[in-house]
N, C-alpha and C. Protein backbone atom coordinates (compact mmCIF):
# COMPACT_ATOMS: atom_id res chain seq x y z
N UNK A 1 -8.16 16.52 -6.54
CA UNK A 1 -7.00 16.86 -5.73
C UNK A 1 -5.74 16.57 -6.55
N UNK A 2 -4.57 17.11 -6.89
CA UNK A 2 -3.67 17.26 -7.35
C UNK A 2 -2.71 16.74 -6.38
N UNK A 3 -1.36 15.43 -7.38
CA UNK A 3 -0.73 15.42 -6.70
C UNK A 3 0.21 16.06 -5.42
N UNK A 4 0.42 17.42 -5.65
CA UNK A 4 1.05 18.11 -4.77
C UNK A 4 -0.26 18.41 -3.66
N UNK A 5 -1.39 18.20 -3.96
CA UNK A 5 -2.40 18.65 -2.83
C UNK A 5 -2.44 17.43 -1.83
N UNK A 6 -2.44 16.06 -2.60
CA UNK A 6 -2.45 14.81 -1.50
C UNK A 6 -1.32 14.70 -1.10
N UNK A 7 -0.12 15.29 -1.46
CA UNK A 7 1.03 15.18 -1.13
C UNK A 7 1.32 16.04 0.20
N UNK A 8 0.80 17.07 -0.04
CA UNK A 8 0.45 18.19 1.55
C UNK A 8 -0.32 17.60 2.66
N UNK A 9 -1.31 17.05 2.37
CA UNK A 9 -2.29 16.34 3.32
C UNK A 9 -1.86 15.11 3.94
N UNK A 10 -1.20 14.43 3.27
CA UNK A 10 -0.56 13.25 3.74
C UNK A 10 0.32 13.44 4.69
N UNK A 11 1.28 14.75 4.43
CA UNK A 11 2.68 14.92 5.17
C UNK A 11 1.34 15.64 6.42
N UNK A 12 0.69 16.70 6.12
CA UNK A 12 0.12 17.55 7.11
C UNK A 12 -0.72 16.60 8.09
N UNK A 13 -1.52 15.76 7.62
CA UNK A 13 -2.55 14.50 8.78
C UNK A 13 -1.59 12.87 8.98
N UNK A 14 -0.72 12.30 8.43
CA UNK A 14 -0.09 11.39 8.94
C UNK A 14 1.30 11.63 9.16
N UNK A 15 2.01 12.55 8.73
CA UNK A 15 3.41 12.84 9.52
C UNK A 15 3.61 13.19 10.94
N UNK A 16 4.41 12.06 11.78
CA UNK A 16 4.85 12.27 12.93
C UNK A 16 5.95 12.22 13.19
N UNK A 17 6.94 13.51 13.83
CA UNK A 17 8.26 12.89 14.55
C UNK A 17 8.47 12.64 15.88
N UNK A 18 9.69 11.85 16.18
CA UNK A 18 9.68 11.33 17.58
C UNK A 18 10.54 10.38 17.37
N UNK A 19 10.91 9.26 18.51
CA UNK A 19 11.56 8.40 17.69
C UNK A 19 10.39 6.87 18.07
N UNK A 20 9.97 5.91 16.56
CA UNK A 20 9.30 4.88 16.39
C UNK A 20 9.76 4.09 16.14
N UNK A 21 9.27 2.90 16.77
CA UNK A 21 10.15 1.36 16.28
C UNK A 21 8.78 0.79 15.27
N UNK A 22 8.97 0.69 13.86
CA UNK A 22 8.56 0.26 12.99
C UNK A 22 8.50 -0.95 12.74
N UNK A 23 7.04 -1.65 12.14
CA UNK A 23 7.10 -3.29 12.13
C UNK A 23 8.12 -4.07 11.84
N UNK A 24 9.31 -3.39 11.09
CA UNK A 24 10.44 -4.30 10.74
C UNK A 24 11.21 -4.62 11.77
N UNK A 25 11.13 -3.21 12.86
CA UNK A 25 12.35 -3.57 13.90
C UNK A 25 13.28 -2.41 14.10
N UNK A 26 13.28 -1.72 12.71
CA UNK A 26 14.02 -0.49 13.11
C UNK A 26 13.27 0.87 13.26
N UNK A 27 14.13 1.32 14.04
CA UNK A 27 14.11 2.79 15.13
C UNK A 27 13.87 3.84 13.58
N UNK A 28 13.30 4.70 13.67
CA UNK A 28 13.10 5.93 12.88
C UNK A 28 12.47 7.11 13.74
N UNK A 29 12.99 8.33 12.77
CA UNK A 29 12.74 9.78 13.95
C UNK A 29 11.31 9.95 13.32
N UNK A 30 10.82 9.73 11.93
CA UNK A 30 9.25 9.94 11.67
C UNK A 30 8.73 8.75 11.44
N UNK A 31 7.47 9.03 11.65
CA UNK A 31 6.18 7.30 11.49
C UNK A 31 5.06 8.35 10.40
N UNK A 32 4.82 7.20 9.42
CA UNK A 32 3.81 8.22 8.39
C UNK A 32 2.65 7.07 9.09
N UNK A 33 1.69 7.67 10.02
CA UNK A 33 0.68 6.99 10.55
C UNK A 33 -0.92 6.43 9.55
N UNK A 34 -0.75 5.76 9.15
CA UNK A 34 -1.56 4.99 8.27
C UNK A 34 -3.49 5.22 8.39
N UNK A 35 -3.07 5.55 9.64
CA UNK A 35 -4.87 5.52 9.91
C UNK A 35 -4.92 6.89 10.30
N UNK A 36 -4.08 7.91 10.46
CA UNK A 36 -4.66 9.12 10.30
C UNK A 36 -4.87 9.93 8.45
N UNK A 37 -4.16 8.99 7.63
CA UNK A 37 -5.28 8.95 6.32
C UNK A 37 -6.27 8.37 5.84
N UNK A 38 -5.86 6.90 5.95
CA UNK A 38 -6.97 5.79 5.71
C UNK A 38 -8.58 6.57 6.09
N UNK A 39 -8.36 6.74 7.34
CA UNK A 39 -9.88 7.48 7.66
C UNK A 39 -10.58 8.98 7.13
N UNK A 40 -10.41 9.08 6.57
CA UNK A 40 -10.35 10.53 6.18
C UNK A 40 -11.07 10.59 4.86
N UNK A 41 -12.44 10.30 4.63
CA UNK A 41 -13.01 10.04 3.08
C UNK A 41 -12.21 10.88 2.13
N UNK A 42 -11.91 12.11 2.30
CA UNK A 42 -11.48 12.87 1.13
C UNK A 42 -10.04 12.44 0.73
N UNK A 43 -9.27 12.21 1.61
CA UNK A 43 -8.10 11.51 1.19
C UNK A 43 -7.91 10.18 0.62
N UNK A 44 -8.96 9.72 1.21
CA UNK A 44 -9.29 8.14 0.79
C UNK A 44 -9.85 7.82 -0.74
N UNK A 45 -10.72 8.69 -0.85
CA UNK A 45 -11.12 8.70 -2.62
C UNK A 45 -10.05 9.22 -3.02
N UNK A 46 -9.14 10.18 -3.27
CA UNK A 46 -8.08 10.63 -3.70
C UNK A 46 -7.22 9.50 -3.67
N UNK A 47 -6.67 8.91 -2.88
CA UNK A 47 -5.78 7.61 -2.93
C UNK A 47 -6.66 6.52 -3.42
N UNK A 48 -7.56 6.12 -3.43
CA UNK A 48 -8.64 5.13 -4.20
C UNK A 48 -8.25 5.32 -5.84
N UNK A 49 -8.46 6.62 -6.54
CA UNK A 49 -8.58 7.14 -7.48
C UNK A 49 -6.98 7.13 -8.14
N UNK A 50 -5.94 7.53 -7.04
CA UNK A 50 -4.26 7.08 -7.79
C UNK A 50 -4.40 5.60 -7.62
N UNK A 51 -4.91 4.57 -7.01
CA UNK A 51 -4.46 3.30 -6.88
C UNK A 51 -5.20 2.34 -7.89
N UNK A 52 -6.70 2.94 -8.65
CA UNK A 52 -7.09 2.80 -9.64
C UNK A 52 -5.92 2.34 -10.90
N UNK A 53 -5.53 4.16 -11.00
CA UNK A 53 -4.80 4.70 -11.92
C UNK A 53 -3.69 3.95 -11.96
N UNK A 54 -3.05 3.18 -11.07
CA UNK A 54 -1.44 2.70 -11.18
C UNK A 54 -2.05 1.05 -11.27
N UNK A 55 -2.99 0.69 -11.08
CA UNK A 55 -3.46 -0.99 -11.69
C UNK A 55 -3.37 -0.97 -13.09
N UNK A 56 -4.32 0.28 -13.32
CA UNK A 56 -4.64 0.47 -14.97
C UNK A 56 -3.46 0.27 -15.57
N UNK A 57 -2.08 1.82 -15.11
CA UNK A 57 -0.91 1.42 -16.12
C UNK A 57 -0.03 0.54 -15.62
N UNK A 58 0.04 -0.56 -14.62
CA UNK A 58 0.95 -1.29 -14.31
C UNK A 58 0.63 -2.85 -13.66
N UNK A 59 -0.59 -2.43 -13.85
CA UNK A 59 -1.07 -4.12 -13.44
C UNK A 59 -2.49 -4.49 -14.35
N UNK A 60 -1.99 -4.01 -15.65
CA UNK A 60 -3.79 -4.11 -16.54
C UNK A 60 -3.98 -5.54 -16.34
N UNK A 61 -3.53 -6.95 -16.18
CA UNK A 61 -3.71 -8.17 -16.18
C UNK A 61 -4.55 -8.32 -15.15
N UNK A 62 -4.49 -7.63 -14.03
CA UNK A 62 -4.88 -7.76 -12.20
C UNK A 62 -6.68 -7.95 -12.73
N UNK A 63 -7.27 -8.84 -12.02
CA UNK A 63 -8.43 -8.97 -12.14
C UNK A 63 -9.16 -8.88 -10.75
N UNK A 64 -8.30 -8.78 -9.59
CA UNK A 64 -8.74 -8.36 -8.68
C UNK A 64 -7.68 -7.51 -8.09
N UNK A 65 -8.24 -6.94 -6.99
CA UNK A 65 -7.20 -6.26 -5.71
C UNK A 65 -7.47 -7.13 -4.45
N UNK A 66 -5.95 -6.96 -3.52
CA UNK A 66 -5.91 -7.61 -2.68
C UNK A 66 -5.76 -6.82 -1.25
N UNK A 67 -6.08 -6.75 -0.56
CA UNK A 67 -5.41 -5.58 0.61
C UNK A 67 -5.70 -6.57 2.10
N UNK A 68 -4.60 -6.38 2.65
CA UNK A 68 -3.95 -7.32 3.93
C UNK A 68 -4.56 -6.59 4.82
N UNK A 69 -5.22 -7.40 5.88
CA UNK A 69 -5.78 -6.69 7.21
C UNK A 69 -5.02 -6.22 7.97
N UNK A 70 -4.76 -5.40 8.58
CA UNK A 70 -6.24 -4.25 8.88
C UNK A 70 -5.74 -3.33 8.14
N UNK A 71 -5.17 -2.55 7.58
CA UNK A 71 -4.43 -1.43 7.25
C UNK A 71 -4.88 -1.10 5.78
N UNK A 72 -4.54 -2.22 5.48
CA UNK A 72 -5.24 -1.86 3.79
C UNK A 72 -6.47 -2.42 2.91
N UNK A 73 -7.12 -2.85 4.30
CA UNK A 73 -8.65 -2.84 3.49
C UNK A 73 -9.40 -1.89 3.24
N UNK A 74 -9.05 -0.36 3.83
CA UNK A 74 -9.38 0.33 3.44
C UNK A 74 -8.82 1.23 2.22
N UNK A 75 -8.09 1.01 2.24
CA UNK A 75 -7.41 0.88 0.30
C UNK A 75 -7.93 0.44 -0.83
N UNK A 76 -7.66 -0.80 -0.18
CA UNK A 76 -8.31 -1.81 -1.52
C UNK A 76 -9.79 -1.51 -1.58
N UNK A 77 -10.51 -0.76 -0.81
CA UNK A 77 -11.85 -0.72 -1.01
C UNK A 77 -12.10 0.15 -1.58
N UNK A 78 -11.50 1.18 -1.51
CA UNK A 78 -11.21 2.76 -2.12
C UNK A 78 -10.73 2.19 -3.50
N UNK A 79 -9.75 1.33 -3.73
CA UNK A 79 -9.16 1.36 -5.15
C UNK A 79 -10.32 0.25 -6.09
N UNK A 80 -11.23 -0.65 -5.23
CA UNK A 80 -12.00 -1.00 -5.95
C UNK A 80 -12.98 -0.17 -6.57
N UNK A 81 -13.07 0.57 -5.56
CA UNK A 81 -14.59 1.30 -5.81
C UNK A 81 -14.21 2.47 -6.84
N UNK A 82 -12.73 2.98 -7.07
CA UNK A 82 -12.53 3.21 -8.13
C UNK A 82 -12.53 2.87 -9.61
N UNK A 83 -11.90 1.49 -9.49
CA UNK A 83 -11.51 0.77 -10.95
C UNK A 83 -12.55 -0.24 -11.44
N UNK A 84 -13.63 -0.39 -10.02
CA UNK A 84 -14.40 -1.42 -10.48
C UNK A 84 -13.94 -2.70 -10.56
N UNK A 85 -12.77 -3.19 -10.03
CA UNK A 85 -12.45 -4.39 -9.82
C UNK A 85 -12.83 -4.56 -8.18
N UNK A 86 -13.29 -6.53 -8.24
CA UNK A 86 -13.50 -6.99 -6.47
C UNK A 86 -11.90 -6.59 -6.29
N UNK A 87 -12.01 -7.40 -4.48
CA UNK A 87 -11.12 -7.21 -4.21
C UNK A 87 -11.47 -8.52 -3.00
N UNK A 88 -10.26 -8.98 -2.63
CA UNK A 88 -9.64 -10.17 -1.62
C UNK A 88 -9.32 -8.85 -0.30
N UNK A 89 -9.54 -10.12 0.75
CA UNK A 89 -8.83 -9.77 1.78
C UNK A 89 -7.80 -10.60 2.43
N UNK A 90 -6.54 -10.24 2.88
CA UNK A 90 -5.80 -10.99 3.24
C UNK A 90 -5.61 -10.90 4.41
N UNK A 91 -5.93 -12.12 5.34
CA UNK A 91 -5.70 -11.75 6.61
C UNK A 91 -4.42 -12.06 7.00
N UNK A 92 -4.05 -11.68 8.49
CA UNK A 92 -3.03 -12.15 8.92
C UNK A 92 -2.25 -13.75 9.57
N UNK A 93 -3.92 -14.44 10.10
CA UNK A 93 -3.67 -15.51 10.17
C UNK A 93 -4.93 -16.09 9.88
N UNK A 94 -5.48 -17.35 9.15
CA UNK A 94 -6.76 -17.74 9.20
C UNK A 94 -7.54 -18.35 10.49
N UNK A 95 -8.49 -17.93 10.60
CA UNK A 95 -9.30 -17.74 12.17
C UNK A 95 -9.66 -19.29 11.99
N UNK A 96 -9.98 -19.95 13.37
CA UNK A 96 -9.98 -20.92 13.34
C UNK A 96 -11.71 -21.31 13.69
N UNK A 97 -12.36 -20.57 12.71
CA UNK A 97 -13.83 -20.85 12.78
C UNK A 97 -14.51 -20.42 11.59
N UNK A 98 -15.77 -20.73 11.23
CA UNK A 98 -16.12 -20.48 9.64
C UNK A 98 -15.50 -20.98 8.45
N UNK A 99 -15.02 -20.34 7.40
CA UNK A 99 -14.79 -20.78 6.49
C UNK A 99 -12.83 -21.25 6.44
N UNK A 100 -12.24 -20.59 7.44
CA UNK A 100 -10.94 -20.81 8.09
C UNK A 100 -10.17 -20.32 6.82
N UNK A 101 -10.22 -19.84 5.79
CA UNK A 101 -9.58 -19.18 5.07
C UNK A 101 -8.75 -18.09 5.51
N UNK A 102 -7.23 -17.92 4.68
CA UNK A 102 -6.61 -16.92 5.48
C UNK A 102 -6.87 -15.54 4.12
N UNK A 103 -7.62 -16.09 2.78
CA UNK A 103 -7.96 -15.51 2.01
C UNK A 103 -9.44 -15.00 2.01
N UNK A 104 -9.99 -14.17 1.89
CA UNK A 104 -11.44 -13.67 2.32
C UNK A 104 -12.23 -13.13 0.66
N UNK A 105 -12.99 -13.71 0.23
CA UNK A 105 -13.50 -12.88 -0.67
C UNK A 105 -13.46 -14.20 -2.07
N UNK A 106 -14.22 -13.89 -2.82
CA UNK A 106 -14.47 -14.62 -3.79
C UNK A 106 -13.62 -14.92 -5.31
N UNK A 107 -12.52 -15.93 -5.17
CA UNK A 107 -12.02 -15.86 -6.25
C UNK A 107 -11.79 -17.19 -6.77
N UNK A 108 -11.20 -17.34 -8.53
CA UNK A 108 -10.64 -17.97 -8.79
C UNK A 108 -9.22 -18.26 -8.89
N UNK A 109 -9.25 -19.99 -8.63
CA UNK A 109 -6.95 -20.28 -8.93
C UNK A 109 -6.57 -19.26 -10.40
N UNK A 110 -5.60 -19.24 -10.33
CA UNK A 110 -4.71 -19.09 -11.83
C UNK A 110 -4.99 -17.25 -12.05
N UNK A 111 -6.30 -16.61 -11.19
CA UNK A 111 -6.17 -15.31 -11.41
C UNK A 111 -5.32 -14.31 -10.91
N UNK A 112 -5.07 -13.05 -11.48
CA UNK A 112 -4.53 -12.37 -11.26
C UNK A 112 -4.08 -11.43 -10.64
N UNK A 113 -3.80 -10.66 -9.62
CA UNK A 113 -4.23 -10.32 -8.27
C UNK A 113 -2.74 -9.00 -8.37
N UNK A 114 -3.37 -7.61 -7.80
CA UNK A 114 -2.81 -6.94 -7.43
C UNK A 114 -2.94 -6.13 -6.10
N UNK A 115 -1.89 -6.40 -5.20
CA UNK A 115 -1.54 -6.13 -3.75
C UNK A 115 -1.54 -4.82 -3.72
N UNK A 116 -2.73 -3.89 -2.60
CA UNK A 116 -2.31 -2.58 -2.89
C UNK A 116 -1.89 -2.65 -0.43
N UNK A 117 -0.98 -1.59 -0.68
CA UNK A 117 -0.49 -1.94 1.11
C UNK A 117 -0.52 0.07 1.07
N UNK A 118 -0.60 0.04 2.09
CA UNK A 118 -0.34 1.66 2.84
C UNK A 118 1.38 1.64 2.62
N UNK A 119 2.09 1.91 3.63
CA UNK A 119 3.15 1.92 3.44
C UNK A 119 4.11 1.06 3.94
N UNK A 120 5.26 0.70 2.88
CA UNK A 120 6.48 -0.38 2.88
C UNK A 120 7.42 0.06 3.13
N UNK A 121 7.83 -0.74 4.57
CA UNK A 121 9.53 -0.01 4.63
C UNK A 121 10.40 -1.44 4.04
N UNK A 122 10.58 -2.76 4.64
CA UNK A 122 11.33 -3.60 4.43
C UNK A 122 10.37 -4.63 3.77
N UNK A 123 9.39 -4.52 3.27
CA UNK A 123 8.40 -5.28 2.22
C UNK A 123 8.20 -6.87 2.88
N UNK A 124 8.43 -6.67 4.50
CA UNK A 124 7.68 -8.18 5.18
C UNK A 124 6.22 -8.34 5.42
N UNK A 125 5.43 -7.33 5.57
CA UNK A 125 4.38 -7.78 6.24
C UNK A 125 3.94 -8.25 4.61
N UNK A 126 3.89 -7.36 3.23
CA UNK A 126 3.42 -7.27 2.13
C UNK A 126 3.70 -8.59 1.65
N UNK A 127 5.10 -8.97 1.73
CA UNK A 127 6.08 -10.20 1.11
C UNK A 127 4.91 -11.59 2.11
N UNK A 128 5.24 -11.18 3.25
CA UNK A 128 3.60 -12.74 4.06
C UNK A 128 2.03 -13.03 3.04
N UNK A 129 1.86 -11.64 2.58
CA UNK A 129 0.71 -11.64 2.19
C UNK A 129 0.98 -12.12 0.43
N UNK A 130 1.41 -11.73 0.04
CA UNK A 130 1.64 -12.55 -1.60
C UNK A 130 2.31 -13.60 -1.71
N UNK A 131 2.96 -14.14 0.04
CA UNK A 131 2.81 -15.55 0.31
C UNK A 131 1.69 -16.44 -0.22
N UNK A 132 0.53 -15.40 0.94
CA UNK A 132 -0.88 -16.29 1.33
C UNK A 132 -1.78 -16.01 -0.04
N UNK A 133 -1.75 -15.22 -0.78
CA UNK A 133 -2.25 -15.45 -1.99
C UNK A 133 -1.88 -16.27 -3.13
N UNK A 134 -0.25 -16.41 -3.05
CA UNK A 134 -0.12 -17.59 -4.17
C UNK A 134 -0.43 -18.90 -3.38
N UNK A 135 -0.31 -19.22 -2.05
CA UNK A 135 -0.46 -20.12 -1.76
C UNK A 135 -2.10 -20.82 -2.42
N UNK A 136 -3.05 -19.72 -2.58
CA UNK A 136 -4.64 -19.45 -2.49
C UNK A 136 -4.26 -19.87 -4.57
N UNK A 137 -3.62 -20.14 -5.19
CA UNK A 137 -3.78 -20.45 -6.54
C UNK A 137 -3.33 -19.12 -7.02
N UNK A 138 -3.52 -17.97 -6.47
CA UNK A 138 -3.58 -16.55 -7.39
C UNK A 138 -2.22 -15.82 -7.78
N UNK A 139 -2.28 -15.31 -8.98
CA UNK A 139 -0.91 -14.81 -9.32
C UNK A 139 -0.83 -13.36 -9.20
N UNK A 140 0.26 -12.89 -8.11
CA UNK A 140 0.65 -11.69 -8.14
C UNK A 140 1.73 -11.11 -8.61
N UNK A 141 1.95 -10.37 -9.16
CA UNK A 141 3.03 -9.59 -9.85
C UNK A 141 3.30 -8.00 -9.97
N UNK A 142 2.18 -7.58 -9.14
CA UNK A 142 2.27 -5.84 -9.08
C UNK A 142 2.01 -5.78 -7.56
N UNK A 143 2.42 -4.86 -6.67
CA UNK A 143 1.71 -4.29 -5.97
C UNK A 143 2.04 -2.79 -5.89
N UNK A 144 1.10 -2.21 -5.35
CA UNK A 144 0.55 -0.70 -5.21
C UNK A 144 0.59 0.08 -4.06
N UNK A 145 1.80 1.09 -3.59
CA UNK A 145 1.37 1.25 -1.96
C UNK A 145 1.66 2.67 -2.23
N UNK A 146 0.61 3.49 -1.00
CA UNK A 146 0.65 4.90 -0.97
C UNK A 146 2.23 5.45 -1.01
N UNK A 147 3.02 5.13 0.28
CA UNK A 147 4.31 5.72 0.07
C UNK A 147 5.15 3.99 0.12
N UNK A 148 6.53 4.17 -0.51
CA UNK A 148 7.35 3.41 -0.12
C UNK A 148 8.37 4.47 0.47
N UNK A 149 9.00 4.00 1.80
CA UNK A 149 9.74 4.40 2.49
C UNK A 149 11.20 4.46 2.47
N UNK A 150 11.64 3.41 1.19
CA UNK A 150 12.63 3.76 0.24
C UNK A 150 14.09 3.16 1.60
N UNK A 151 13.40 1.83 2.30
CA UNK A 151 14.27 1.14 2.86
C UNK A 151 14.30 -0.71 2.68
N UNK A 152 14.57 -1.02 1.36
CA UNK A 152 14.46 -2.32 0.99
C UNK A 152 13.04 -3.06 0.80
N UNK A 153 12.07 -1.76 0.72
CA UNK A 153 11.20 -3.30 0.24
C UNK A 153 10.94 -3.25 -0.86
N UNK A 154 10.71 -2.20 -1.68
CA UNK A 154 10.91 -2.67 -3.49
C UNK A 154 11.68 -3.87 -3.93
N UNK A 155 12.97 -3.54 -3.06
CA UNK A 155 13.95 -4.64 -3.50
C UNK A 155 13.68 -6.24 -2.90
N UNK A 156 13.27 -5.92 -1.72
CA UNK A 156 12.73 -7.69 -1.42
C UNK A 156 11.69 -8.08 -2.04
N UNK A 157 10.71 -7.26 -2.72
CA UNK A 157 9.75 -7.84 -3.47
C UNK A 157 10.17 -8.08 -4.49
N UNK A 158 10.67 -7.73 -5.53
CA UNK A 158 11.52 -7.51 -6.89
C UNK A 158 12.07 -9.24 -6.65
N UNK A 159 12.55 -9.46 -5.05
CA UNK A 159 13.56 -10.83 -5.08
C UNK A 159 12.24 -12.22 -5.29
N UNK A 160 11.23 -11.41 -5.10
CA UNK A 160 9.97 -12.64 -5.23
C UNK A 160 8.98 -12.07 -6.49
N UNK A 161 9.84 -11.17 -7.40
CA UNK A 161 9.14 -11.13 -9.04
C UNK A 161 7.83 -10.71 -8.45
N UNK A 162 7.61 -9.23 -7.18
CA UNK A 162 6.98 -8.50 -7.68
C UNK A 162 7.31 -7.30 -8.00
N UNK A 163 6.55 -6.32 -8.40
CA UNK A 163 7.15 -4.88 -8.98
C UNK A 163 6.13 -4.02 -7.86
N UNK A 164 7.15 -3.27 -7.03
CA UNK A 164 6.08 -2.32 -5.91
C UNK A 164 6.41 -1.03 -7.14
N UNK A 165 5.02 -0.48 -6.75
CA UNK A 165 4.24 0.62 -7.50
C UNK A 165 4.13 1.20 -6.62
N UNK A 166 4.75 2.75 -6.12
CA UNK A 166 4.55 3.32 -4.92
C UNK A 166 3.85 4.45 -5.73
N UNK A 167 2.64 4.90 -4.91
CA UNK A 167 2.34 6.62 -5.28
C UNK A 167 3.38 7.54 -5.45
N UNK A 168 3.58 7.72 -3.77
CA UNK A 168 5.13 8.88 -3.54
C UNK A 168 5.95 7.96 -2.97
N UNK A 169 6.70 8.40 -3.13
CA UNK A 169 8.15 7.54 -2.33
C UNK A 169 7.98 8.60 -0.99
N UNK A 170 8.86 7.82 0.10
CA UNK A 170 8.66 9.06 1.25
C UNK A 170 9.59 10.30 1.35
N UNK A 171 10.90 10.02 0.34
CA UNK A 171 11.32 11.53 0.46
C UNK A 171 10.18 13.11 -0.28
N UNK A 172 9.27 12.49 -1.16
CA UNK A 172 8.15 13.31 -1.57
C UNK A 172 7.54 13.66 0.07
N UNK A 173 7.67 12.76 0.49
CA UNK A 173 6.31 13.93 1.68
C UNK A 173 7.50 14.75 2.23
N UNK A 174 8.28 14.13 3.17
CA UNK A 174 9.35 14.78 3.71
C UNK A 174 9.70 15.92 3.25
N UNK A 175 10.16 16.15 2.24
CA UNK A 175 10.85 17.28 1.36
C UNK A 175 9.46 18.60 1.57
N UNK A 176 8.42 18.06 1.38
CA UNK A 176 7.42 19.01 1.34
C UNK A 176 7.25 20.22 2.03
N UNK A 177 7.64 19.66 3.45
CA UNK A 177 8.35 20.30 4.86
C UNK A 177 8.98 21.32 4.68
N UNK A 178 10.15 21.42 3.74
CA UNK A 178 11.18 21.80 3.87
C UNK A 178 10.99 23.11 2.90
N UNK A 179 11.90 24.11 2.85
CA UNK A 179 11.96 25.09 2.23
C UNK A 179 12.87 25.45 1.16
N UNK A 180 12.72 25.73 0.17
CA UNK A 180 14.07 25.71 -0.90
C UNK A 180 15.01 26.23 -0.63
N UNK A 181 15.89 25.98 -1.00
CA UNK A 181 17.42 27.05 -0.41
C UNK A 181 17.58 27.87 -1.59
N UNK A 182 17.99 29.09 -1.07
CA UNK A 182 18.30 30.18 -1.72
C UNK A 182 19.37 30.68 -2.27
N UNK A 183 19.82 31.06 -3.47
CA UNK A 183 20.83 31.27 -4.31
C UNK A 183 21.57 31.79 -3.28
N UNK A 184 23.01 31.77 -3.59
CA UNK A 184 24.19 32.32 -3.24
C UNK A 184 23.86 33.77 -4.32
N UNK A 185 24.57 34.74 -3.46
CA UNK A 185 24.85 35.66 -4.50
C UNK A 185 25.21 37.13 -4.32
């Protein structure tokens, strides 16, 4: 599948308008709905296969992947099963039974860890989770998300020395929509 082909599919099966209040808090007229791609095997190896590709050139150190429940374990499973790296799970809070970890999955301190998330608007839920992994010994410094929504969260991660790696930014899907304008003449 070619960028411009996952780029159609994405806007065509998770673009919605209306107006949505988004995990940060603010109001928006579209929601790019996360689980009407996530589920979707063919889109899912296709995004598995770019999220590979952007560890390789931007996080070659990453010795694992990390993906925050619920949303992006199916990412990180897709981008493992691409690159052949494990992968962590990060939950949201650690359950207060079993192993009580808020980190899931088998690692060592001091390793290297790249965050892959669906999509970032203000980089909080992502920014909690490379909380709970450095807290866990592990060093993050890349993360990887299908779209960034191109409303401060590159930049709040950047303020905690990480580098977001977006597939598309969201004016790429958006624009897709739209039709070229035509010469004057």
């Amino acid at each position: 599948m070619t960028d411009d082909e996952l780029k159609r599919a994405l806007r065509e099966h998770a673009y919605l308008e209306g107006d949505f209040v988004l995990r940060s808090g603010k109001r928006s007229r579209y929601y790019l709905d996360k689980y009407r791609f996530e589920t979707r095997p063919d889109l899912l190896a296709a995004l598995g296969e770019r999220i590979a590709a952007a560890v390789r050139d931007h996080a070659p150190e990453a010795t694992r992947l990390a993906g925050p429940e619920l949303g992006a374990v199916a990412l990180a499973t897709a981008g493992s099963l691409a690159s052949g790296l494990p992968f962590l799970i990060v939950r949201k809070a650690a359950k207060d039974y079993g192993t009580t970890k808020r980190v899931e999955g088998v690692y060592e301190q001091g390793e290297c860890v790249c965050v892959v998330e669906d999509v970032v608007t203000s980089g909080g839920a992502l920014l909690d989770s490379i909380d709970a992994l450095r807290e866990a010994g592990l060093i993050v410094r890349t993360a990887v998300c299908v779209v960034d929504r191109e409303e401060g969260g590159a930049e709040a991660l950047a303020g905690q020395s990480v580098e977001l790696r977006p597939i598309f930014v969201a004016a790429e899907l958006l624009n897709m929509g739209k039709n070229p304008a035509k010469p004057h003449g």
